[in-house]
Protein backbone atom coordinates (compact mmCIF):
# COMPACT_ATOMS: atom_id res chain seq x y z
CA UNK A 1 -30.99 48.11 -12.17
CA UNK A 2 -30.07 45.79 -15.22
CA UNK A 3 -29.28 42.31 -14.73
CA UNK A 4 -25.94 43.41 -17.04
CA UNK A 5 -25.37 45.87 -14.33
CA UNK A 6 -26.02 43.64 -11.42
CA UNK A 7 -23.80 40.61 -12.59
CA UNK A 8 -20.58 43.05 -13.23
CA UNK A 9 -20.62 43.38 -9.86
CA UNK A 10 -17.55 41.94 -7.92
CA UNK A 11 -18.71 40.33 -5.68
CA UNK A 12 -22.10 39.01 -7.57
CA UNK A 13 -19.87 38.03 -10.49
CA UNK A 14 -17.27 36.20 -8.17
CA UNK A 15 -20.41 34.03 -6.82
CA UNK A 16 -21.04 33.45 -9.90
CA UNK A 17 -17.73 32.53 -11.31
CA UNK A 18 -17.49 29.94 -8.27
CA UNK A 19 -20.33 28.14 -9.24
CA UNK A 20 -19.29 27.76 -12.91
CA UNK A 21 -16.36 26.89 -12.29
CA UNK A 22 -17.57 23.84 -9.31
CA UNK A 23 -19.53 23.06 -11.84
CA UNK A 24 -17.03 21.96 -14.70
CA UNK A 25 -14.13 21.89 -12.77
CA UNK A 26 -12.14 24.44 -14.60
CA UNK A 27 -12.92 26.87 -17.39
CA UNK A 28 -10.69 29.36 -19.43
CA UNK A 29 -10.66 33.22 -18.26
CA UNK A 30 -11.57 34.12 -21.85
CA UNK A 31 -14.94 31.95 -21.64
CA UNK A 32 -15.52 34.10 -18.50
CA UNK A 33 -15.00 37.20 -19.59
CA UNK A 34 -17.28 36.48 -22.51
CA UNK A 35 -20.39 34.80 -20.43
CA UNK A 36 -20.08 37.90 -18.16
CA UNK A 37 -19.70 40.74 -20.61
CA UNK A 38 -16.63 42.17 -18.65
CA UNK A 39 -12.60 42.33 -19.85
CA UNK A 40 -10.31 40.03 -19.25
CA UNK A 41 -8.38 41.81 -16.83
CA UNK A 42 -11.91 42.19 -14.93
CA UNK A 43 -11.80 38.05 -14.93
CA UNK A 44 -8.31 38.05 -13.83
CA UNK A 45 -8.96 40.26 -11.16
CA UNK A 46 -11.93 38.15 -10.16
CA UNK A 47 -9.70 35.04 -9.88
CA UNK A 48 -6.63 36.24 -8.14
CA UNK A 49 -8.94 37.18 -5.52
CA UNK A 50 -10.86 33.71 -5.53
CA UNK A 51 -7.22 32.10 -5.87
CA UNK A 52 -6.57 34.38 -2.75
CA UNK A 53 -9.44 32.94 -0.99
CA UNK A 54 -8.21 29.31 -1.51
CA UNK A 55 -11.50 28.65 -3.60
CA UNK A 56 -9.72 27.98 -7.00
CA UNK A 57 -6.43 27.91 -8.77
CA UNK A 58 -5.07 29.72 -11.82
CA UNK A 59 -3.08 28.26 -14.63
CA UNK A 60 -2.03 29.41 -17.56
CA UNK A 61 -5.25 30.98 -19.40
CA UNK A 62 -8.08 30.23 -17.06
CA UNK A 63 -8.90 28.36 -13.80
CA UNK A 64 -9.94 25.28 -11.53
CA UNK A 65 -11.58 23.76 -8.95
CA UNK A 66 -9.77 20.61 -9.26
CA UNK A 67 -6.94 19.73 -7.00
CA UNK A 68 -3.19 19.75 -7.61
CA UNK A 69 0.35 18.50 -5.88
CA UNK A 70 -0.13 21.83 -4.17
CA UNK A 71 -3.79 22.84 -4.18
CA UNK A 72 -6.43 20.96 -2.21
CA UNK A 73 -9.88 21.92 -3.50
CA UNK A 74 -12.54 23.69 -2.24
CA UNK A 75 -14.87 21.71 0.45
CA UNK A 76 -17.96 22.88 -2.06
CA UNK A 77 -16.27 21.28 -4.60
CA UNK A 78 -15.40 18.04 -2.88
CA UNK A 79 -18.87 17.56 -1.88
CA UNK A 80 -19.66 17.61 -5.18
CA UNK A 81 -17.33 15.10 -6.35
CA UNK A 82 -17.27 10.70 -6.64
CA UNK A 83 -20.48 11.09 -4.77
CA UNK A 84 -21.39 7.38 -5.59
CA UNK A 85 -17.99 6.13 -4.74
CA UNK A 86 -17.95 7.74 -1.11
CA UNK A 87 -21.13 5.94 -0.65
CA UNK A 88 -20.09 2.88 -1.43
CA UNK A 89 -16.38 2.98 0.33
CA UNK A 90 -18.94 4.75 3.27
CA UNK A 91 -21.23 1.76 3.48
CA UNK A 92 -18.14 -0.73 4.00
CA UNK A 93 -16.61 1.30 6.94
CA UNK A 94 -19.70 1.50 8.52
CA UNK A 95 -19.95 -2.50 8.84
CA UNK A 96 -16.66 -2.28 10.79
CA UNK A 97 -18.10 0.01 13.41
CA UNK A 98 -20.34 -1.48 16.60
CA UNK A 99 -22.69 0.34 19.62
CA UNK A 100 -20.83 1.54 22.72
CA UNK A 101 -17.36 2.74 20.14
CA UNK A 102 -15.17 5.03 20.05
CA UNK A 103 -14.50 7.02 17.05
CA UNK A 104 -12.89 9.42 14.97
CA UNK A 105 -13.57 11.03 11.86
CA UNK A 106 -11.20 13.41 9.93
CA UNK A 107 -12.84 16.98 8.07
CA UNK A 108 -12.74 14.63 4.50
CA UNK A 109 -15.92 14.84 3.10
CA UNK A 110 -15.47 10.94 2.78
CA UNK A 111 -15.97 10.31 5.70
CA UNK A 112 -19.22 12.85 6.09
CA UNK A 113 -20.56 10.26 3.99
CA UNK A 114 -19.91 7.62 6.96
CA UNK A 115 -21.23 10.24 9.46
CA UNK A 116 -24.59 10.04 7.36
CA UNK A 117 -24.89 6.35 8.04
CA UNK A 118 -24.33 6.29 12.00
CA UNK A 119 -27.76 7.21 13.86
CA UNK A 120 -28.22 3.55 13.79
CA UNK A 121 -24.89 2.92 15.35
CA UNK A 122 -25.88 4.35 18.70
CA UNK A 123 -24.75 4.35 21.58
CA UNK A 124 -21.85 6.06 20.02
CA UNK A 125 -18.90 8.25 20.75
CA UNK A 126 -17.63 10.84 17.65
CA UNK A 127 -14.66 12.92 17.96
CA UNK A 128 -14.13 14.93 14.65
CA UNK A 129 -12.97 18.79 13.47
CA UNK A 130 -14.93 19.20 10.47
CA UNK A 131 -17.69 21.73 10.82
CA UNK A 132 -20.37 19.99 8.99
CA UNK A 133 -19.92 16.54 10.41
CA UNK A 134 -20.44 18.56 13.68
CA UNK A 135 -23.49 20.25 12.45
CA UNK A 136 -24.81 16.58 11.30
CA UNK A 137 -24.18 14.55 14.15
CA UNK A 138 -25.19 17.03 16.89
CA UNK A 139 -28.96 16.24 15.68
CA UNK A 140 -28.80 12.06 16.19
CA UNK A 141 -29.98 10.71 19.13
CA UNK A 142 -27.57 8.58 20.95
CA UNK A 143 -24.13 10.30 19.68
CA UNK A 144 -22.00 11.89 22.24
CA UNK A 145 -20.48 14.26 19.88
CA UNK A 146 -16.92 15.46 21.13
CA UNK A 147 -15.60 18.65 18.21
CA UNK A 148 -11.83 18.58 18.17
CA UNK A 149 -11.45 22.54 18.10
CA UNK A 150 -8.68 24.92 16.76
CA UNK A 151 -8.36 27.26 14.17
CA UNK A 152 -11.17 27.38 11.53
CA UNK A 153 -10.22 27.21 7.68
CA UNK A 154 -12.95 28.69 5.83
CA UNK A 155 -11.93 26.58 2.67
CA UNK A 156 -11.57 23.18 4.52
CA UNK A 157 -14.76 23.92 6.87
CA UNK A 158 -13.04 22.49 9.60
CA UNK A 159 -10.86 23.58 12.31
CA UNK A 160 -6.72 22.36 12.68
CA UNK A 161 -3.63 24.02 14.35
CA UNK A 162 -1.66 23.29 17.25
CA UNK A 163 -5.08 23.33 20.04
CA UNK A 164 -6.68 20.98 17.64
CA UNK A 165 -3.37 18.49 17.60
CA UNK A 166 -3.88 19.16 21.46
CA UNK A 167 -7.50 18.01 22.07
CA UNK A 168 -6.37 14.80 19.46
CA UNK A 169 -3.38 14.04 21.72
CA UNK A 170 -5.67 13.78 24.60
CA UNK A 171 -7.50 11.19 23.47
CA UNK A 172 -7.65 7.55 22.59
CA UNK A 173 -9.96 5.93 20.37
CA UNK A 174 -10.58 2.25 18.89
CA UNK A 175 -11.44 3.21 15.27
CA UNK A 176 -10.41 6.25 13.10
CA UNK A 177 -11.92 7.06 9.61
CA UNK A 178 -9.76 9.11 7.38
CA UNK A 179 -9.21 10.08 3.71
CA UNK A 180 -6.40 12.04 1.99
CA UNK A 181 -5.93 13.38 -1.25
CA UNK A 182 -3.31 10.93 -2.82
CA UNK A 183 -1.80 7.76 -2.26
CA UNK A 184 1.01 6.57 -4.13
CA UNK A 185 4.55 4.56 -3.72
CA UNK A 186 3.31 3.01 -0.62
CA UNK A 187 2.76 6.22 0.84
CA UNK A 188 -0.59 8.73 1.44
CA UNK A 189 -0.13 12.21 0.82
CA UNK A 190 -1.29 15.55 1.40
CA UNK A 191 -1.08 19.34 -0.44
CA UNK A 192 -1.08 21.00 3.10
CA UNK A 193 0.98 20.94 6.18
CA UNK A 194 -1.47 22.09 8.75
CA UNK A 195 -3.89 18.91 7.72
CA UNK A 196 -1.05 16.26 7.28
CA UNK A 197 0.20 17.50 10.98
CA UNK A 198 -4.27 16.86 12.18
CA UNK A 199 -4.57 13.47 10.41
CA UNK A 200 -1.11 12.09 11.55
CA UNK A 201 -2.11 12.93 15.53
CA UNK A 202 -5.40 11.16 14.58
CA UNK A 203 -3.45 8.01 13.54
CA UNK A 204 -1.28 8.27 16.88
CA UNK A 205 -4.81 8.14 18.68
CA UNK A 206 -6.48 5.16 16.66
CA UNK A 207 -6.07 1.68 17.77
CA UNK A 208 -7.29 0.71 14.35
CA UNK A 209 -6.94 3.59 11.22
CA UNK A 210 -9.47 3.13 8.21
CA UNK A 211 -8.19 4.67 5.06
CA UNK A 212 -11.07 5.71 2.98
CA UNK A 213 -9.91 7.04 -0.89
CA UNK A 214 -11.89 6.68 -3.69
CA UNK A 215 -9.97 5.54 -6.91
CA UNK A 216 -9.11 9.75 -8.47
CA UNK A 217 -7.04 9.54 -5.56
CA UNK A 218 -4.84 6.39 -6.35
CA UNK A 219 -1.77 6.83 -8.48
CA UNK A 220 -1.27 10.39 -7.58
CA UNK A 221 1.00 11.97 -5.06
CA UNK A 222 0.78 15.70 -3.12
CA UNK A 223 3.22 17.82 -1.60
CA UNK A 224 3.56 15.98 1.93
CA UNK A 225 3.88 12.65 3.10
CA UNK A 226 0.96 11.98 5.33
CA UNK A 227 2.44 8.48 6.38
CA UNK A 228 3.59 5.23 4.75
CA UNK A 229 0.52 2.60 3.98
CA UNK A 230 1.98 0.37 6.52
CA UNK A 231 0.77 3.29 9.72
CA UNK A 232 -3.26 2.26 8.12
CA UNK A 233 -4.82 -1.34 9.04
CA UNK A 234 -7.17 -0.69 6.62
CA UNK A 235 -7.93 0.77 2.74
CA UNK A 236 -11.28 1.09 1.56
CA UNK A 237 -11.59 1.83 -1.74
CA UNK A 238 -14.29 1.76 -4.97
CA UNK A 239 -14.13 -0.78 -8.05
CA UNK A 240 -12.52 1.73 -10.41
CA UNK A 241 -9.45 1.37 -8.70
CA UNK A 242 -6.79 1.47 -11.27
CA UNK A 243 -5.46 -2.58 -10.90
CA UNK A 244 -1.97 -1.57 -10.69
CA UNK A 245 -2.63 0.72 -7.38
CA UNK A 246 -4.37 -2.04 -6.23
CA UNK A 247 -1.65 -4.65 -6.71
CA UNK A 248 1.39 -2.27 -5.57
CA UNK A 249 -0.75 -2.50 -2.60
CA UNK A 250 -1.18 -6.18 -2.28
CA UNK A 251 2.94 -6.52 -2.78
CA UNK A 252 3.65 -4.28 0.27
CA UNK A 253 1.18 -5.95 1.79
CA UNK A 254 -1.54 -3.51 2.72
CA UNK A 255 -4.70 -4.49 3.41
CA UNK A 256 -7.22 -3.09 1.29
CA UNK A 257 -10.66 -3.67 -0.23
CA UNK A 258 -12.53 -2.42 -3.66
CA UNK A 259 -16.07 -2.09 -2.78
């Protein structure tokens, strides 16, 4: 079998297409349809059915990974992304936390990097619903690991719905580490329902709520209010922050750092 033969198929060539596109961030459907030999209605095929997935969006002549008002990307694609800034915002929350806690950590890959940091933070007690944070912390000595469970969204990796709001609601605990995918106006905001309707029972069950954006998420709004600044004690943020997020933020008079 040719490799020409193997990459026109579907599925092969929709792997493929993913990973370009991750890669860039978005890319035109007539580049694709030239780097994999096929016609263009092949390529738009290919990503109505990634689109369908939730794994990119169309616009008008090709395709992205990046996220919209509407369109939260990809978790492979947020992994990828302000990797040095999460560390940094993720090395500042973890100051805040001590042995013997209580805490909670959202499906934002933000706060992943925090879960990365804990094994020294033991004795410690983790409640979170994103898959890979439970894959991560179920290996450290010391964590009691509780997984909020519900649903499972294959594009978020983590699990939501009305049994995970349940398992939140049950709880109580003294520090909560969350990110979202815009803040603006005094408000934070989020492209889908089912995860503004998760984060907001996690703020109901914090004592203390850590906001943890890095500064491509400043300036920018989403479909749904999440919650108004003044619900979050706390907003960790990177140095790139554009100055005039960071001083509509010091007028309202939410607390915030630039690390």
């Amino acid at each position: 079998m040719t490799d020409a033969t193997e990459r026109s198929r579907p599925a092969q060539r929709q792997a493929e297409i993913v990973e370009h596109v991750l890669q860039h961030g978005s890319v035109s459907a007539n580049e694709l349809a030239e780097m994999f030999h096929v016609s263009l209605m092949t390529i738009h095929r290919d990503l109505d059915e990634l689109e369908r997935q939730g794994v990119v969006r169309k616009f008008r002549g090709g395709v992205s990974a990046q996220p919209s008002s509407v369109f939260e990307s990809n978790v492979s694609y947020r992994l990828r992304a302000a990797k040095a800034e999460k560390l940094a915002i993720a090395q500042r929350a973890r100051e805040l936390i001590e042995p013997g806690m209580a805490i909670m950590l959202d499906d934002s890959t933000t706060t992943l990097a925090l879960a990365r940091l804990l094994e020294d933070a033991a004795p410690l007690t983790v409640m979170t619903n994103f898959l890979e944070t439970i894959k991560l912390l179920s290996t450290m000595r010391g964590i009691r690991l509780l997984a909020l469970g519900g649903e499972y969204y294959p594009t978020h990796d983590s699990f939501l719905g009305v049994p995970c709001i349940d398992a939140i609601e049950a709880l109580r605990v003294d520090l909560l580490f969350a990110s979202t995918s815009a803040v603006s106006d005094n408000y934070a905001y989020h492209q889908e329902q089912e995860i503004v309707l998760v984060k907001r029972a996690m703020i109901r069950a914090a004592q203390r709520s850590v906001l943890m954006v890095d500064h491509t998420k400043l300036g920018r709004a989403a479909l749904h209010r999440l919650a108004p600044l003044s619900d979050i004690d706390l907003i960790i943020t990177d140095k790139q922050a554009p100055p005039e997020a960071l001083l509509e933020m010091r007028e309202n008079g939410v607390a915030h750092e630039a690390v």
